[in-house]
N, C-alpha and C. Protein backbone atom coordinates (compact mmCIF):
# COMPACT_ATOMS: atom_id res chain seq x y z
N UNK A 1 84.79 -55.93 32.23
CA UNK A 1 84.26 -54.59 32.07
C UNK A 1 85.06 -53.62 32.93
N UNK A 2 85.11 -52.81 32.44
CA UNK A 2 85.54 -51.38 33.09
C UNK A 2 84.60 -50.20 33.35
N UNK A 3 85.22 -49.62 34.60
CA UNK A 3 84.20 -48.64 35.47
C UNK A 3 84.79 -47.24 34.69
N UNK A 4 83.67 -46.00 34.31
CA UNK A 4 84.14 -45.00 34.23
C UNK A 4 83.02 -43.88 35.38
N UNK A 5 83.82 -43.13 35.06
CA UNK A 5 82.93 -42.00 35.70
C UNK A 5 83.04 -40.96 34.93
N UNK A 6 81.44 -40.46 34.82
CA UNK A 6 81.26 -38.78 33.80
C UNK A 6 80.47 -38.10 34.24
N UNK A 7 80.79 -36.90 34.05
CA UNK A 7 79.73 -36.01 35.23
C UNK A 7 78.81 -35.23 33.89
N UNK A 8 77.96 -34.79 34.22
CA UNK A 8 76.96 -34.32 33.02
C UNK A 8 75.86 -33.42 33.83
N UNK A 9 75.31 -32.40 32.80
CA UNK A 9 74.34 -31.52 33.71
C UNK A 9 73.29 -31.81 32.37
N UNK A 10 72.55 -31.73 32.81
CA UNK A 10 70.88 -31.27 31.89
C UNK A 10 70.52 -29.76 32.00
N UNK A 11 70.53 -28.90 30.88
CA UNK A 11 70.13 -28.16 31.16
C UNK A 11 68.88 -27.81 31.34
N UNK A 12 67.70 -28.67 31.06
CA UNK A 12 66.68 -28.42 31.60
C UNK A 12 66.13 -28.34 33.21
N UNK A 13 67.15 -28.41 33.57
CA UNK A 13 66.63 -28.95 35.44
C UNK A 13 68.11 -28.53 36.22
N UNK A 14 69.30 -28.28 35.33
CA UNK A 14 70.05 -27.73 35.82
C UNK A 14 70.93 -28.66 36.69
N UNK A 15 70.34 -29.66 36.77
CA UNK A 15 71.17 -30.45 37.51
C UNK A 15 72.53 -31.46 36.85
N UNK A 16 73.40 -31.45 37.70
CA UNK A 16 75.11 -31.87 37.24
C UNK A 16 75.13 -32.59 38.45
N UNK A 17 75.20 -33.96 37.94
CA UNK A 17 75.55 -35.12 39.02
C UNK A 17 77.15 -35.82 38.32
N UNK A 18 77.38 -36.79 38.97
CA UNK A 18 78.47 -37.85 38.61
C UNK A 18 77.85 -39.09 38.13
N UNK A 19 78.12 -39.61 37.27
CA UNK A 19 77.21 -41.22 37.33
C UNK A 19 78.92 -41.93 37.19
N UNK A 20 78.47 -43.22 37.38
CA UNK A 20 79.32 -44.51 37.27
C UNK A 20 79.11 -45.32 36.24
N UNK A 21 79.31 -45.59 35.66
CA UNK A 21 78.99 -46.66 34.77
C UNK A 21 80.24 -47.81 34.29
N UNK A 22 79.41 -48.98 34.33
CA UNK A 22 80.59 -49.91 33.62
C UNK A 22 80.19 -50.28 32.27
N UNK A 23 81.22 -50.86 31.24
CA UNK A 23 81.04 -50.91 30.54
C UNK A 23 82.98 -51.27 29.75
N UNK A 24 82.54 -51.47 28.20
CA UNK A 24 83.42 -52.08 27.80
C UNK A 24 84.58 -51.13 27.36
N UNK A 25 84.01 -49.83 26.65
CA UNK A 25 85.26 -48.85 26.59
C UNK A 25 84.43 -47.45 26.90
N UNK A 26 85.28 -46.46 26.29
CA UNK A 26 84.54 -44.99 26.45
C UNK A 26 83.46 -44.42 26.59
N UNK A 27 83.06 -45.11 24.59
CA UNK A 27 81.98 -44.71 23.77
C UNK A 27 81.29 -45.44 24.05
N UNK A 28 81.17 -46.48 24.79
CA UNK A 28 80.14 -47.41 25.26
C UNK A 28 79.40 -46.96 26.60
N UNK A 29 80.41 -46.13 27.03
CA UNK A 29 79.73 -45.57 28.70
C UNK A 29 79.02 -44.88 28.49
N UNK A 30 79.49 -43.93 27.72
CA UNK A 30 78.80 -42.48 26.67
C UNK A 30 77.35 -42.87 26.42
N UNK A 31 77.19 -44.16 25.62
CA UNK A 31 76.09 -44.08 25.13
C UNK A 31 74.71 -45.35 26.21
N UNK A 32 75.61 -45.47 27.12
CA UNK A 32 74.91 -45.92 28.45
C UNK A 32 74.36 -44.73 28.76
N UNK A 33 75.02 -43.70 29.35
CA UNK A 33 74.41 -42.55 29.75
C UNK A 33 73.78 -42.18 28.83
N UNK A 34 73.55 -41.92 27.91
CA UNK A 34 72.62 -41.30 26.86
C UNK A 34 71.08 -41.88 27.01
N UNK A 35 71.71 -43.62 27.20
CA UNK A 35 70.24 -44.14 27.19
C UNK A 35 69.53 -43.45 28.70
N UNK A 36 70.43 -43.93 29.52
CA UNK A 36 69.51 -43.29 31.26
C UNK A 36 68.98 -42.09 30.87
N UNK A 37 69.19 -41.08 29.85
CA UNK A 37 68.19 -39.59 29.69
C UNK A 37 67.86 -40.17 28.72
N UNK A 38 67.17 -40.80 27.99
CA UNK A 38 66.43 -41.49 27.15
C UNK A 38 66.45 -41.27 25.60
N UNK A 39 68.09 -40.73 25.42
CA UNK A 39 68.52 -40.23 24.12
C UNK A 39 69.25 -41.69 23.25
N UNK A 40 68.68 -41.77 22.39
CA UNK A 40 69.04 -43.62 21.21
C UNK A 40 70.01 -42.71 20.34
N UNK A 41 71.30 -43.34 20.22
CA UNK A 41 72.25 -42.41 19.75
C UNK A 41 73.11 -44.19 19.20
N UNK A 42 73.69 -43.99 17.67
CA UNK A 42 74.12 -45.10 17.02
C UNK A 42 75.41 -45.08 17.79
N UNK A 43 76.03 -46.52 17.96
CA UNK A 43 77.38 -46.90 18.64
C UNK A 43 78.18 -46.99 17.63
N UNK A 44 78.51 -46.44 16.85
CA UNK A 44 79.77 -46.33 15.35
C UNK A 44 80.01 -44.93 15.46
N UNK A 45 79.51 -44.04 16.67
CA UNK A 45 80.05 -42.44 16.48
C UNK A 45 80.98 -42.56 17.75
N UNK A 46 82.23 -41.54 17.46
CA UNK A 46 82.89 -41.07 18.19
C UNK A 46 82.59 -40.20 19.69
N UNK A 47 83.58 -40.31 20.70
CA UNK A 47 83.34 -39.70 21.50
C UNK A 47 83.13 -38.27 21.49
N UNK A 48 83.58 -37.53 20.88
CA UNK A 48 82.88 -36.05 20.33
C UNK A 48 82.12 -36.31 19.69
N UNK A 49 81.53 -37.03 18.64
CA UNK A 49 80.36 -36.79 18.15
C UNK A 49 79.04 -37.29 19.12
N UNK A 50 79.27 -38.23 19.81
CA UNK A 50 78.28 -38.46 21.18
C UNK A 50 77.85 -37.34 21.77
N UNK A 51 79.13 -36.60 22.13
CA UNK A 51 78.66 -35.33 23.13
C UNK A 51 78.23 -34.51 22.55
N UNK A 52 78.80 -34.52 21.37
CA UNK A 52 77.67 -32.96 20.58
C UNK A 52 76.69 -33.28 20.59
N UNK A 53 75.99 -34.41 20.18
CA UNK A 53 74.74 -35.13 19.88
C UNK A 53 73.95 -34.39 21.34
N UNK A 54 74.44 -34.86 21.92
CA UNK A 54 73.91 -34.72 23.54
C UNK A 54 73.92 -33.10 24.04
N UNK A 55 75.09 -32.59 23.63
CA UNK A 55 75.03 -31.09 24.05
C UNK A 55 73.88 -30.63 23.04
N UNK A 56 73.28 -31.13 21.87
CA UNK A 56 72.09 -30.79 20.92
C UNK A 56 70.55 -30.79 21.62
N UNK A 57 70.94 -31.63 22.56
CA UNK A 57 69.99 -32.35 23.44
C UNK A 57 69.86 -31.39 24.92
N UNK A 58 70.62 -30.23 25.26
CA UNK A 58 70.61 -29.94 25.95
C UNK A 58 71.25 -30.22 27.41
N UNK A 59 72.23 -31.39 26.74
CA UNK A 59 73.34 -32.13 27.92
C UNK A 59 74.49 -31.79 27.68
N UNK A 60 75.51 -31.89 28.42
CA UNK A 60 76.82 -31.59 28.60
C UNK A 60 77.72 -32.42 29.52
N UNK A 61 78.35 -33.10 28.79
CA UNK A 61 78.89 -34.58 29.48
C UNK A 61 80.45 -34.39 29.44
N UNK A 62 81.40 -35.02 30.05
CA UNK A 62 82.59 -35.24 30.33
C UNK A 62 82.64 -35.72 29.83
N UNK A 63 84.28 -36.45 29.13
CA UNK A 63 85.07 -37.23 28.75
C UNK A 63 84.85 -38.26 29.80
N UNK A 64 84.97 -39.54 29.32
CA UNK A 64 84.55 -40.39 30.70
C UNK A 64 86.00 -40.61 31.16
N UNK A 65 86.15 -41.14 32.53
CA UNK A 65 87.09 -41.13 33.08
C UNK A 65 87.22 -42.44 33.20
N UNK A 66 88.08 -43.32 33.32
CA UNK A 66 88.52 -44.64 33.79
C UNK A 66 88.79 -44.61 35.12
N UNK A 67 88.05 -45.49 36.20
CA UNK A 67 88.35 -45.95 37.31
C UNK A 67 88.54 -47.20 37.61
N UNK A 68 89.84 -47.34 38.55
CA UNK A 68 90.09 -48.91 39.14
C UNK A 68 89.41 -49.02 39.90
N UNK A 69 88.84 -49.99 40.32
CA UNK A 69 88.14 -51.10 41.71
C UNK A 69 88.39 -51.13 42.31
């Protein structure tokens, strides 16, 4: 597994943190984070279509980033 990092705000609460997540590629981190705000989003969509999904939702997420260990 591989570590990414994506930073994301909610606009309901305004808050923009960093999370970590591991996972197997991008769109897989993507939709890790989706689940932690409790959004069920299908794993056959693209990384822009994730985030729109989510910016629909009132989130706004990064491109995830790849980090080494």
């Amino acid at each position: 597994m591989k570590t990414y990092v994506i930073a994301a705000i909610n606009f309901h609460d305004n808050l923009n943190k960093i999370h970590r997540i591991k996972a197997n590629s991008k769109e897989e981190a993507l939709l890790k984070l989706a689940g932690i705000f409790g959004f069920e989003i299908k794993s056959t969509l693209s990384i822009e279509e994730i985030q729109q999904l989510l910016f629909d939702g009132d989130m706004s997420v990064s491109d995830p980033l790849e980090i080494k260990d």
